[in-house]
N, C-alpha and C. Protein backbone atom coordinates (compact mmCIF):
# COMPACT_ATOMS: atom_id res chain seq x y z
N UNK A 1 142.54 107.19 132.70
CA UNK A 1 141.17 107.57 132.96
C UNK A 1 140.24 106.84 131.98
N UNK A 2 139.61 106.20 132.10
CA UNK A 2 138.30 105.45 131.94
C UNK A 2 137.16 105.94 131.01
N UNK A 3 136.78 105.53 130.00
CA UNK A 3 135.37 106.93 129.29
C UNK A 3 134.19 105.99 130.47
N UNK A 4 133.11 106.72 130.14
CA UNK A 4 131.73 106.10 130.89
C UNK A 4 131.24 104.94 130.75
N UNK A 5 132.10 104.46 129.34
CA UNK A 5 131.13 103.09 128.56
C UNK A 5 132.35 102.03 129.68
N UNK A 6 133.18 102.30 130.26
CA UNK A 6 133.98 101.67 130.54
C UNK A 6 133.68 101.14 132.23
N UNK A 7 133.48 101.32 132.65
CA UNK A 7 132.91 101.74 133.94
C UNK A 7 131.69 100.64 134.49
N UNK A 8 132.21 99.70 135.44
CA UNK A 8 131.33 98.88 136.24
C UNK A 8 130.78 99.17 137.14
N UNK A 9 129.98 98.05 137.78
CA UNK A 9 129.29 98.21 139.14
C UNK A 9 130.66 97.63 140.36
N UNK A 10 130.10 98.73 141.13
CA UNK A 10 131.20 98.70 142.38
C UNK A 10 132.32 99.22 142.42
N UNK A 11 132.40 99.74 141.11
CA UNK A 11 134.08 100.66 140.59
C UNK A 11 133.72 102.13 142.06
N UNK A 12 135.09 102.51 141.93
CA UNK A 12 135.04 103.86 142.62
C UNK A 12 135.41 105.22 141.33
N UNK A 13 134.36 105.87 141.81
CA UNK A 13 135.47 107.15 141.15
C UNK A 13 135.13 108.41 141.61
N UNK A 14 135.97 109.36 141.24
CA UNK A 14 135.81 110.47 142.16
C UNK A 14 135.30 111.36 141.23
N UNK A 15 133.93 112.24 142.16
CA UNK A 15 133.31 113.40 140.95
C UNK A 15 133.25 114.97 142.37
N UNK A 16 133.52 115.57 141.62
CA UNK A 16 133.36 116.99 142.67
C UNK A 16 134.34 116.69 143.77
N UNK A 17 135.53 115.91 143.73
CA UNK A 17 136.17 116.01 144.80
C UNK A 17 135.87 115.24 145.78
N UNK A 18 134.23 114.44 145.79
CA UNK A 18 134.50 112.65 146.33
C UNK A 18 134.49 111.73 145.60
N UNK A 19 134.70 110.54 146.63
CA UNK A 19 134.81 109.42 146.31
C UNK A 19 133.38 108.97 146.55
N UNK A 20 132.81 108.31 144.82
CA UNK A 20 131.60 107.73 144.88
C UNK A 20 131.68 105.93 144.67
N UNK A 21 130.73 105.29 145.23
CA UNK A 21 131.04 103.81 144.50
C UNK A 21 129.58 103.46 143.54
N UNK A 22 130.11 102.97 142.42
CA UNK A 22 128.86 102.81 141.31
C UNK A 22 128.20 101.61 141.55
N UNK A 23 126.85 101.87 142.22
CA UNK A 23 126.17 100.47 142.48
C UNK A 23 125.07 100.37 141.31
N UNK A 24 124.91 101.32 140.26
CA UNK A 24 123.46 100.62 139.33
C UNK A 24 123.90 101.67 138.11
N UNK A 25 123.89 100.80 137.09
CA UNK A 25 124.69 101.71 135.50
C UNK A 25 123.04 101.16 134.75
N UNK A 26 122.88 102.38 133.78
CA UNK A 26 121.53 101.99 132.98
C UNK A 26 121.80 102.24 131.98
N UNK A 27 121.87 102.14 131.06
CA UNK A 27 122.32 102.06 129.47
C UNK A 27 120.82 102.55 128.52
N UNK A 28 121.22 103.75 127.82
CA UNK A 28 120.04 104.13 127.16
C UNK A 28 120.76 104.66 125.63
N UNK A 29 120.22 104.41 124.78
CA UNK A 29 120.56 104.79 123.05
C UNK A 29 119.33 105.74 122.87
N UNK A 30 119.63 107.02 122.90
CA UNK A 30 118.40 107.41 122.67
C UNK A 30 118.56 107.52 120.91
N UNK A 31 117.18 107.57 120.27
CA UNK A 31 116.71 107.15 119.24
C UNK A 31 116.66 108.86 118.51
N UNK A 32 116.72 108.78 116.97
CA UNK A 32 116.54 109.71 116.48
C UNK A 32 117.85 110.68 116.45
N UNK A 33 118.90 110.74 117.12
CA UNK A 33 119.55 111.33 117.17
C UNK A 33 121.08 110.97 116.99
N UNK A 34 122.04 112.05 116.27
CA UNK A 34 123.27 110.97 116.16
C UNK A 34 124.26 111.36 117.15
N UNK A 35 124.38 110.33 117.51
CA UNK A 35 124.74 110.34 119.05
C UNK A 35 125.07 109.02 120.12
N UNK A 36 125.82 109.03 120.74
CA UNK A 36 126.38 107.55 121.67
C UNK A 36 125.17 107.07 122.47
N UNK A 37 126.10 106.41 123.54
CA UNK A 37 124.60 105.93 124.17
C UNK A 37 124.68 107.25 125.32
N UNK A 38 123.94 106.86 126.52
CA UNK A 38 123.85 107.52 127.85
C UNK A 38 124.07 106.79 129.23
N UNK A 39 124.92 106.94 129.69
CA UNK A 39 125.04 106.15 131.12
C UNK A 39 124.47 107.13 131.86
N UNK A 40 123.06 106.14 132.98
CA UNK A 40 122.65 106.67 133.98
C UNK A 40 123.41 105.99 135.48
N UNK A 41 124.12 106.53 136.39
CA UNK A 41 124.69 105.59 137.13
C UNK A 41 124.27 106.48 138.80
N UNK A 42 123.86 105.10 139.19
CA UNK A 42 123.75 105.35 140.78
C UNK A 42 124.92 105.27 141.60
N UNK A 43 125.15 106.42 142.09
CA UNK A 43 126.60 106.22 143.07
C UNK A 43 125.89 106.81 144.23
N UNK A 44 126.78 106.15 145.15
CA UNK A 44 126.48 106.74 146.79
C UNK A 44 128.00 106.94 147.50
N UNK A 45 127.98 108.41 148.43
CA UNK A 45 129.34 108.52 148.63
C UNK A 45 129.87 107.57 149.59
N UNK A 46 131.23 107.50 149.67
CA UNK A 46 131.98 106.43 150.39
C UNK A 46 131.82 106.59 151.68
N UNK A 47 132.13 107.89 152.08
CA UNK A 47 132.05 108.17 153.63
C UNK A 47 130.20 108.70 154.30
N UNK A 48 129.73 109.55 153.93
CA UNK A 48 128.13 109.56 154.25
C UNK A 48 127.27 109.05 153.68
N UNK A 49 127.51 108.13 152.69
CA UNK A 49 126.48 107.31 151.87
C UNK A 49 124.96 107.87 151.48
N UNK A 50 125.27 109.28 151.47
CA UNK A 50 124.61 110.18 149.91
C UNK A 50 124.75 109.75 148.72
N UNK A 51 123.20 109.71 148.24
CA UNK A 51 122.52 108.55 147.00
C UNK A 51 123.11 110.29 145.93
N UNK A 52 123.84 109.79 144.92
CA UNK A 52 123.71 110.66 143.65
C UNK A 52 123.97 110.17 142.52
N UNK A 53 123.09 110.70 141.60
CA UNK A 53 122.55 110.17 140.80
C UNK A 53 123.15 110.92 139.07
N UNK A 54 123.83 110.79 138.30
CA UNK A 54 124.38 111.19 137.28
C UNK A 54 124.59 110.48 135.92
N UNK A 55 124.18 111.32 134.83
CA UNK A 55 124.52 110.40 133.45
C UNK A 55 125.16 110.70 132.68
N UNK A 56 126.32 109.96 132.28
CA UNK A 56 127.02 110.37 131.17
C UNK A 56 127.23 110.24 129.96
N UNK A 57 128.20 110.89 128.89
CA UNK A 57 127.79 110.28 127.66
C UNK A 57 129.13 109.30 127.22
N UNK A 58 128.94 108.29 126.20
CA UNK A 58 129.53 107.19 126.55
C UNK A 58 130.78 107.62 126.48
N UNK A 59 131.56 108.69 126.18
CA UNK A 59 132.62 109.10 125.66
C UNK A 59 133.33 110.24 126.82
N UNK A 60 132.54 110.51 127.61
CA UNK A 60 132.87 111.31 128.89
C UNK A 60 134.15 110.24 129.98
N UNK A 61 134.90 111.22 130.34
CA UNK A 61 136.12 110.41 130.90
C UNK A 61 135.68 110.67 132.49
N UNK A 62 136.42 109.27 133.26
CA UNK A 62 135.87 109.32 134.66
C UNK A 62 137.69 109.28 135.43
N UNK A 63 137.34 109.80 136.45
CA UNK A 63 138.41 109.52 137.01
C UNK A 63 137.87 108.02 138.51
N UNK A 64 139.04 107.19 138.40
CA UNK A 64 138.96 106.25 138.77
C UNK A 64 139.37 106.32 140.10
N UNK A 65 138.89 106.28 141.63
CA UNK A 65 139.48 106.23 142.89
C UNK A 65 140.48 105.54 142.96
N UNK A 66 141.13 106.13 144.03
CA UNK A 66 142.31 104.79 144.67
C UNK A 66 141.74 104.04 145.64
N UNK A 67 141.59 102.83 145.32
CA UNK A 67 140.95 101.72 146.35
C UNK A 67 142.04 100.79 146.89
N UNK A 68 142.17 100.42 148.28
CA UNK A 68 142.80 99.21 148.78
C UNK A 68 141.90 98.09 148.58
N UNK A 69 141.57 97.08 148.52
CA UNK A 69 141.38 96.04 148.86
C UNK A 69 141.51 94.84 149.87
N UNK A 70 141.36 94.49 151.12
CA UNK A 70 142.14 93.63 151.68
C UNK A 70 141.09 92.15 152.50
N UNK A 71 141.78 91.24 152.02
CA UNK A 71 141.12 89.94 152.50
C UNK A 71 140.83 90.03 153.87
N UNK A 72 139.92 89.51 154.17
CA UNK A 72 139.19 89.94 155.57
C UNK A 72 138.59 88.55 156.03
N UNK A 73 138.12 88.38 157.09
CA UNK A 73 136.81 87.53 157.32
C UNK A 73 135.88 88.61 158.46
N UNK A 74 134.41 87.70 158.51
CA UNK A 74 133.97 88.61 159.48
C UNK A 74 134.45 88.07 160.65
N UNK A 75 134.32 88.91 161.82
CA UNK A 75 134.86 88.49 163.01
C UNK A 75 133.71 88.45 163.68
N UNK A 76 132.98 89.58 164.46
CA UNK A 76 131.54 89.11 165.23
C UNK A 76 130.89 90.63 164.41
N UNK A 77 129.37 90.60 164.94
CA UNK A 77 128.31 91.95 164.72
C UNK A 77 128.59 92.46 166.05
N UNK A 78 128.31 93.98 166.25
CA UNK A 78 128.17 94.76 167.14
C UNK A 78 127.05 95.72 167.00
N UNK A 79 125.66 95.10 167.05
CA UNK A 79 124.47 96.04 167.05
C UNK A 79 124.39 96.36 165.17
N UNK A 80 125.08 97.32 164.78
CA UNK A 80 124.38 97.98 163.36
C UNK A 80 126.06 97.52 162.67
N UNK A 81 127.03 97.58 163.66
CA UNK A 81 128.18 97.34 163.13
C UNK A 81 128.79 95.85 162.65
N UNK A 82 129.42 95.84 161.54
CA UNK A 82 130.18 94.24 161.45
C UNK A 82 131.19 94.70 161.35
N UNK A 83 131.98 94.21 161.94
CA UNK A 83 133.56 94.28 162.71
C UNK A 83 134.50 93.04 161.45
N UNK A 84 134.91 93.19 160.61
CA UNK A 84 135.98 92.10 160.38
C UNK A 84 137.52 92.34 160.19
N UNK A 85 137.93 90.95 160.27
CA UNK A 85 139.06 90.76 160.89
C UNK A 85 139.97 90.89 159.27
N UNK A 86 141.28 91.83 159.34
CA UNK A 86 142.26 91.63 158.01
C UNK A 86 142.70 90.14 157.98
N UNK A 87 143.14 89.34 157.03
CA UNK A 87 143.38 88.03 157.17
C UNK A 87 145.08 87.49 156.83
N UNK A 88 145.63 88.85 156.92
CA UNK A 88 146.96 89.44 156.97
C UNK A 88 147.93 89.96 157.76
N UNK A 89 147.33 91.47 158.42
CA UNK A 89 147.72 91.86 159.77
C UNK A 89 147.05 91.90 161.21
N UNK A 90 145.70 90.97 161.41
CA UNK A 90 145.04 90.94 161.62
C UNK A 90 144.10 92.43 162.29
N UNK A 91 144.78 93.49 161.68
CA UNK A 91 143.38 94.81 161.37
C UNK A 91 142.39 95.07 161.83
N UNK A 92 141.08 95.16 162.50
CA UNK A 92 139.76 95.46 162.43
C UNK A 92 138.83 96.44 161.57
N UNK A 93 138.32 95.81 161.17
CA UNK A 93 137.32 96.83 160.28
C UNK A 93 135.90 96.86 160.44
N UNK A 94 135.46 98.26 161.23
CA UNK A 94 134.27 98.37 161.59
C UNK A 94 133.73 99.05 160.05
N UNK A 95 132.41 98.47 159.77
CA UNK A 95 131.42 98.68 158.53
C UNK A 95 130.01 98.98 159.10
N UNK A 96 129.23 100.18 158.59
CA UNK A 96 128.15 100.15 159.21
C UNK A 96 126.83 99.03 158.26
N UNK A 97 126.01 98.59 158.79
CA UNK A 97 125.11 97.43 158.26
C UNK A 97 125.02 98.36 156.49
N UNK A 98 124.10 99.57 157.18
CA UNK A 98 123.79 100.21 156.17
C UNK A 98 124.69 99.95 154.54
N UNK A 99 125.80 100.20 154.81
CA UNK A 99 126.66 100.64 153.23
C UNK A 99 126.94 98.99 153.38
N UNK A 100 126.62 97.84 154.15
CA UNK A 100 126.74 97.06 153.22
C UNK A 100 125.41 95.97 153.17
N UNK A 101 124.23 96.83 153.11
CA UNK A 101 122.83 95.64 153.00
C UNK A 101 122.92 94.59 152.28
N UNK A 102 123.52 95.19 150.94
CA UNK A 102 123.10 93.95 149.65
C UNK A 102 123.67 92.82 150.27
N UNK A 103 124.95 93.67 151.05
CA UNK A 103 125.91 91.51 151.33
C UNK A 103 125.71 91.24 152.51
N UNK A 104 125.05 91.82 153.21
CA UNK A 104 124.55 90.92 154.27
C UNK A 104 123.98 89.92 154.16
N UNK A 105 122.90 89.73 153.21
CA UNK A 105 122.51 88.55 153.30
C UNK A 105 123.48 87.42 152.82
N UNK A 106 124.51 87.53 152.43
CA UNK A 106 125.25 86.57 152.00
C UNK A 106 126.86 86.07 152.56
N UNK A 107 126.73 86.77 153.81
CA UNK A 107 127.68 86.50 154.75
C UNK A 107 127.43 85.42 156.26
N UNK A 108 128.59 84.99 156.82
CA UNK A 108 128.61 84.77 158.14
C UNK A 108 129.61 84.22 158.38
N UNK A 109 129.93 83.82 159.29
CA UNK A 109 131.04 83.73 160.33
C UNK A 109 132.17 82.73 159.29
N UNK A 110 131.88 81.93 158.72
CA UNK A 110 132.03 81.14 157.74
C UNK A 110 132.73 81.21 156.51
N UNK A 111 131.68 82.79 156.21
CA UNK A 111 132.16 83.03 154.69
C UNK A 111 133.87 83.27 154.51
N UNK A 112 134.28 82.65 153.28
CA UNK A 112 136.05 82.80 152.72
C UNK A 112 135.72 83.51 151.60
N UNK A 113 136.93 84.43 151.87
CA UNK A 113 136.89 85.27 149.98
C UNK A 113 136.75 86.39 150.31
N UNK A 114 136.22 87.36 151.21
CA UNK A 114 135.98 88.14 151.82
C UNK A 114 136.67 89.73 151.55
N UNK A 115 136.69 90.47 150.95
CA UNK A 115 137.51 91.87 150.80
C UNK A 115 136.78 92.93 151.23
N UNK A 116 137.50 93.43 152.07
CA UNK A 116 137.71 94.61 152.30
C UNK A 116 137.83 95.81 151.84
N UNK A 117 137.09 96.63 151.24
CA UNK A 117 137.35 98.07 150.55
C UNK A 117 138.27 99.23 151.12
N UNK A 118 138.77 99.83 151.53
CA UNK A 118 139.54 100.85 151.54
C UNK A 118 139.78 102.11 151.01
N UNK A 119 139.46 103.28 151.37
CA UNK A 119 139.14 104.49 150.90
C UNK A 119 140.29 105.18 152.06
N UNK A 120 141.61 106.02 151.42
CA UNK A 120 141.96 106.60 152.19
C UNK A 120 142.36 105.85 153.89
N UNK A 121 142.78 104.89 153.71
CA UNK A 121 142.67 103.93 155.23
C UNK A 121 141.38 103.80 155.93
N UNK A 122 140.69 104.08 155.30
CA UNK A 122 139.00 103.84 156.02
C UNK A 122 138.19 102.97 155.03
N UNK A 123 137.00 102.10 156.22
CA UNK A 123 136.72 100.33 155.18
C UNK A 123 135.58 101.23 154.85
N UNK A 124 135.47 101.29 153.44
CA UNK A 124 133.33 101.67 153.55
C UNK A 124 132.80 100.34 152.68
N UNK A 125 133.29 99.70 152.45
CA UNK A 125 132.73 98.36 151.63
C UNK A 125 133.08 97.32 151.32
N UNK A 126 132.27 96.17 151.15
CA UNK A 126 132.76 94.38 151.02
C UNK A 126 132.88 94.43 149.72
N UNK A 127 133.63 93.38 149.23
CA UNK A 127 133.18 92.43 148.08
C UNK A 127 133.72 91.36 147.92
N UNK A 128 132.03 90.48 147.96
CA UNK A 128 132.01 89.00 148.06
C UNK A 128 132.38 88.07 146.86
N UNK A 129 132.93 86.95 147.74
CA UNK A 129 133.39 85.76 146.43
C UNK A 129 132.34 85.76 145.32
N UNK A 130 132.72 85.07 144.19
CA UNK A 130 131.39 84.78 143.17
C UNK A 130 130.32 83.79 143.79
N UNK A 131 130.80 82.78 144.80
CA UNK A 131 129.92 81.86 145.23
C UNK A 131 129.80 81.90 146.66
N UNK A 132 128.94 81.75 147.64
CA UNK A 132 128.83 81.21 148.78
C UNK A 132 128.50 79.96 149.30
N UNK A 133 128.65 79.21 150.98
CA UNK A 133 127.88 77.88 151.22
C UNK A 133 127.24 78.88 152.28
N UNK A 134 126.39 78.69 152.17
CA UNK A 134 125.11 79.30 153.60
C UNK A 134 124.34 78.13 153.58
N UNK A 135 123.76 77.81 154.66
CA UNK A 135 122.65 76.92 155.29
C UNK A 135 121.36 76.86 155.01
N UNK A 136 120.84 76.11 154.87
CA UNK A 136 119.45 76.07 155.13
C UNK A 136 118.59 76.21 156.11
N UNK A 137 117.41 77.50 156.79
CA UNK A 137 117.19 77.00 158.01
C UNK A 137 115.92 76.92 157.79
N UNK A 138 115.06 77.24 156.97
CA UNK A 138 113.48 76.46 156.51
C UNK A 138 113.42 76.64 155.14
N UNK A 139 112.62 75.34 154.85
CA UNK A 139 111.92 75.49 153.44
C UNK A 139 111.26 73.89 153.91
N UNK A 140 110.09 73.86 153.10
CA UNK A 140 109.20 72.63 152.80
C UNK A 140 109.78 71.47 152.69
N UNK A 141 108.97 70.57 153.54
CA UNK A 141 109.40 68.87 153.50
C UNK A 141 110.26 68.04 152.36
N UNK A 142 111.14 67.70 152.12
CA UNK A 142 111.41 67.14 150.52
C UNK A 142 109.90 66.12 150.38
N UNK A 143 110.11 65.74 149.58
CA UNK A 143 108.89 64.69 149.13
C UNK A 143 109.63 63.31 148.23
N UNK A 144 109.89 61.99 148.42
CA UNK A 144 110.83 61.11 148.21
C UNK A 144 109.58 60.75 147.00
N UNK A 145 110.23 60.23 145.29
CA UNK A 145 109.14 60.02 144.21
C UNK A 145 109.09 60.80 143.57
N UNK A 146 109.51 62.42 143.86
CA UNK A 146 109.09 63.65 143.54
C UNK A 146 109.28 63.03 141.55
N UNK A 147 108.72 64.08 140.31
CA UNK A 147 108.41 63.98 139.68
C UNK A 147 110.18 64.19 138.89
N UNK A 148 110.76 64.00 137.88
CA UNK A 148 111.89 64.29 137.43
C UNK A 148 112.23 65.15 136.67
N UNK A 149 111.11 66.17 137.19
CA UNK A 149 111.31 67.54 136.13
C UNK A 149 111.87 68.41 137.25
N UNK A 150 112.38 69.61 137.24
CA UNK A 150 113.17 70.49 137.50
C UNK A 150 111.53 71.39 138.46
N UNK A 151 111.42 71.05 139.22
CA UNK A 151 110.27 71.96 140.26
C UNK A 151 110.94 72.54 141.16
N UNK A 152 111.12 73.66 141.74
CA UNK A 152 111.78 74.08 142.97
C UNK A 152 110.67 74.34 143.94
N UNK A 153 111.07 75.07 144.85
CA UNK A 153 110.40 75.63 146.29
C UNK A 153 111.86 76.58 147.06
N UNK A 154 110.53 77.34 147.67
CA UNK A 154 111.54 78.66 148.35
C UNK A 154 112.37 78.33 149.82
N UNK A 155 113.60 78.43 149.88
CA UNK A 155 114.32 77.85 151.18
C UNK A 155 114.88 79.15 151.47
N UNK A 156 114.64 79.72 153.20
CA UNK A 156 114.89 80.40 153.77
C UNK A 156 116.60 80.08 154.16
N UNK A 157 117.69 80.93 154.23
CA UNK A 157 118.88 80.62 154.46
C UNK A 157 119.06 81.32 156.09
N UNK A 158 120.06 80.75 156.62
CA UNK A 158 120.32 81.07 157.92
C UNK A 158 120.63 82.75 158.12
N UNK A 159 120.66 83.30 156.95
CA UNK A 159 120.59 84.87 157.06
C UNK A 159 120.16 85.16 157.06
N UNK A 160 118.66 84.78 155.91
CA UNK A 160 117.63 85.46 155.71
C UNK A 160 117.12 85.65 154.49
N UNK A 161 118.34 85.00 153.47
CA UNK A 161 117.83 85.28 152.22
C UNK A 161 117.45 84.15 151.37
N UNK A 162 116.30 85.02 151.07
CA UNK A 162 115.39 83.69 150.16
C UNK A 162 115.41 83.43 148.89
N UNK A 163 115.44 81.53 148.38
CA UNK A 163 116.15 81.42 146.95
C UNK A 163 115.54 80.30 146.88
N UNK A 164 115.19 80.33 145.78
CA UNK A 164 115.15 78.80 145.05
C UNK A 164 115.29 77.73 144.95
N UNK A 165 114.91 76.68 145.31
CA UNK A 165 115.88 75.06 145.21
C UNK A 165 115.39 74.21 145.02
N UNK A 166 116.01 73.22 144.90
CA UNK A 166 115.21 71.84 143.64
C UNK A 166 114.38 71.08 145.01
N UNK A 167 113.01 70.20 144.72
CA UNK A 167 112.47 70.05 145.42
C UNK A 167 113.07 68.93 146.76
N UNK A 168 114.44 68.09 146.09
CA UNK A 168 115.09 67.16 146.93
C UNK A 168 115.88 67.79 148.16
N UNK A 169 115.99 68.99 148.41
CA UNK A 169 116.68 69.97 149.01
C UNK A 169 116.07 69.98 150.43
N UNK A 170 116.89 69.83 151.63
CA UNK A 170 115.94 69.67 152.96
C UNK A 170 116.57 70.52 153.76
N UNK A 171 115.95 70.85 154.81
CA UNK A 171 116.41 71.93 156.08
C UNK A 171 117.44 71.35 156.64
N UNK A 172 118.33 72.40 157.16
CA UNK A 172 119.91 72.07 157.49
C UNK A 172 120.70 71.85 156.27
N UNK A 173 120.79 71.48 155.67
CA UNK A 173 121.79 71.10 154.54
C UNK A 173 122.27 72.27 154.07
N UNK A 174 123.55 72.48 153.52
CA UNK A 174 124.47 73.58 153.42
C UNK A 174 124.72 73.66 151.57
N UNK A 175 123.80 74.86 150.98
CA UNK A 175 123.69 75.21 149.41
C UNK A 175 125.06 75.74 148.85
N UNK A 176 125.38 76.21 147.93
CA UNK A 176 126.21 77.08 147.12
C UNK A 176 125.51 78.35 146.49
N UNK A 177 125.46 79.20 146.77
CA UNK A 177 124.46 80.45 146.13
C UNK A 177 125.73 80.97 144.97
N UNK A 178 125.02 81.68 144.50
CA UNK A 178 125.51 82.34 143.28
C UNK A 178 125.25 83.70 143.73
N UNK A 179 126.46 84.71 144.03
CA UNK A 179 126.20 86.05 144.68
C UNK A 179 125.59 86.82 143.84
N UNK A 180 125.78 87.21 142.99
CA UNK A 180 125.28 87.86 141.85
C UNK A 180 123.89 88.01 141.56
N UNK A 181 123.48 86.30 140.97
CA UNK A 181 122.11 86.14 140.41
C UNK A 181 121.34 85.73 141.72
N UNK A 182 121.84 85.45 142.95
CA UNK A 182 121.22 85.69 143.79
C UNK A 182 120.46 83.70 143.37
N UNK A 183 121.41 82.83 143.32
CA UNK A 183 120.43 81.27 142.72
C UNK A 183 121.11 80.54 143.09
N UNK A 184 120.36 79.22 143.49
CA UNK A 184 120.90 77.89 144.06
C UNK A 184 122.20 77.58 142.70
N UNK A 185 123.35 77.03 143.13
CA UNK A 185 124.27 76.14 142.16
C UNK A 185 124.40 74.94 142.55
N UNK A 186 123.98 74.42 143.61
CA UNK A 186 124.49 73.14 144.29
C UNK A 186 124.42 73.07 145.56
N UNK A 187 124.82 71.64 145.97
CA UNK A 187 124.85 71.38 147.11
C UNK A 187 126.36 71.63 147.81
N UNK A 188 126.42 72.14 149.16
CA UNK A 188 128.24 72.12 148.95
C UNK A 188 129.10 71.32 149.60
């Protein structure tokens, strides 16, 4: 078992008898007093994706879920649903959009690296490679001469999500995002 200071984003653990997944940890020292820090952490449950909200102290023990994991790709959308495929037994795993917004924008038919969450034989969540290639499907003219300092402009990706990129960067051409910081790394 785990104390609080121990404890990432996207970990599972179980409080009151569910299974929560930790999407936002806030770290506070409060002042004046002798005493650890405070974890504030956003969890939402696995199966109805009820937002709850709890803080602990850094020394409080968590119990850690049992999670599967399993390599996946997506296979097609079905309205609110993404359907992907195990890349093993070939499986289906219906996900509702909802529990997985953040990675939508950073998926498609394409994406490799792909996992599957697992709760109890049921999928409630992705998690994506460190990097992606997604497309370009608008951003501003390049400009040939451009100046040799580091200027970007905003390029719309074939999902939808909008990022950064150096001004030599043209529509259609296929980026490397950085999942995380959400930033151009390259061309791919």
């Amino acid at each position: 078992m785990p104390k609080a200071s121990e404890i990432k984003k996207n970990a599972a653990v179980e409080i009151n008898g569910g299974v929560y997944f930790v999407k936002d940890i806030e770290r506070s020292v409060p002042q004046g007093r002798a005493g650890g820090s405070i974890y504030r952490m956003r969890m939402y449950d696995v199966v109805t994706g009820a937002k709850l909200d709890e803080s602990f102290k850094d020394s409080d023990m968590l119990t850690l879920a049992d999670l599967i994991r399993r390599p996946s790709t997506l296979s097609y959308i079905d309205g609110d649903e993404y359907v992907f495929m195990d890349s093993e037994d070939y499986t289906s795993y219906n996900i509702n959009k909802e529990s997985i917004a953040d990675e939508v924008l950073f998926i498609n038919e394409d994406t490799q690296g792909i996992l599957v969450v697992l709760v109890n034989d049921a999928p409630v969540s992705i998690v994506l490679p460190a990097s992606v290639e997604l497309e370009i499907a608008e951003t501003d003219p390049s400009i040939k001469g451009q100046s040799a300092t580091a200027r970007t402009k905003p390029a719309t990706l074939t999902t939808g999500l909008v990022v950064q990129v150096p001004e030599h960067i043209s529509t259609g051409e296929r980026i490397r995002i950085n999942v995380e910081e959400r930033k151009f790394t390259g061309r791919a």
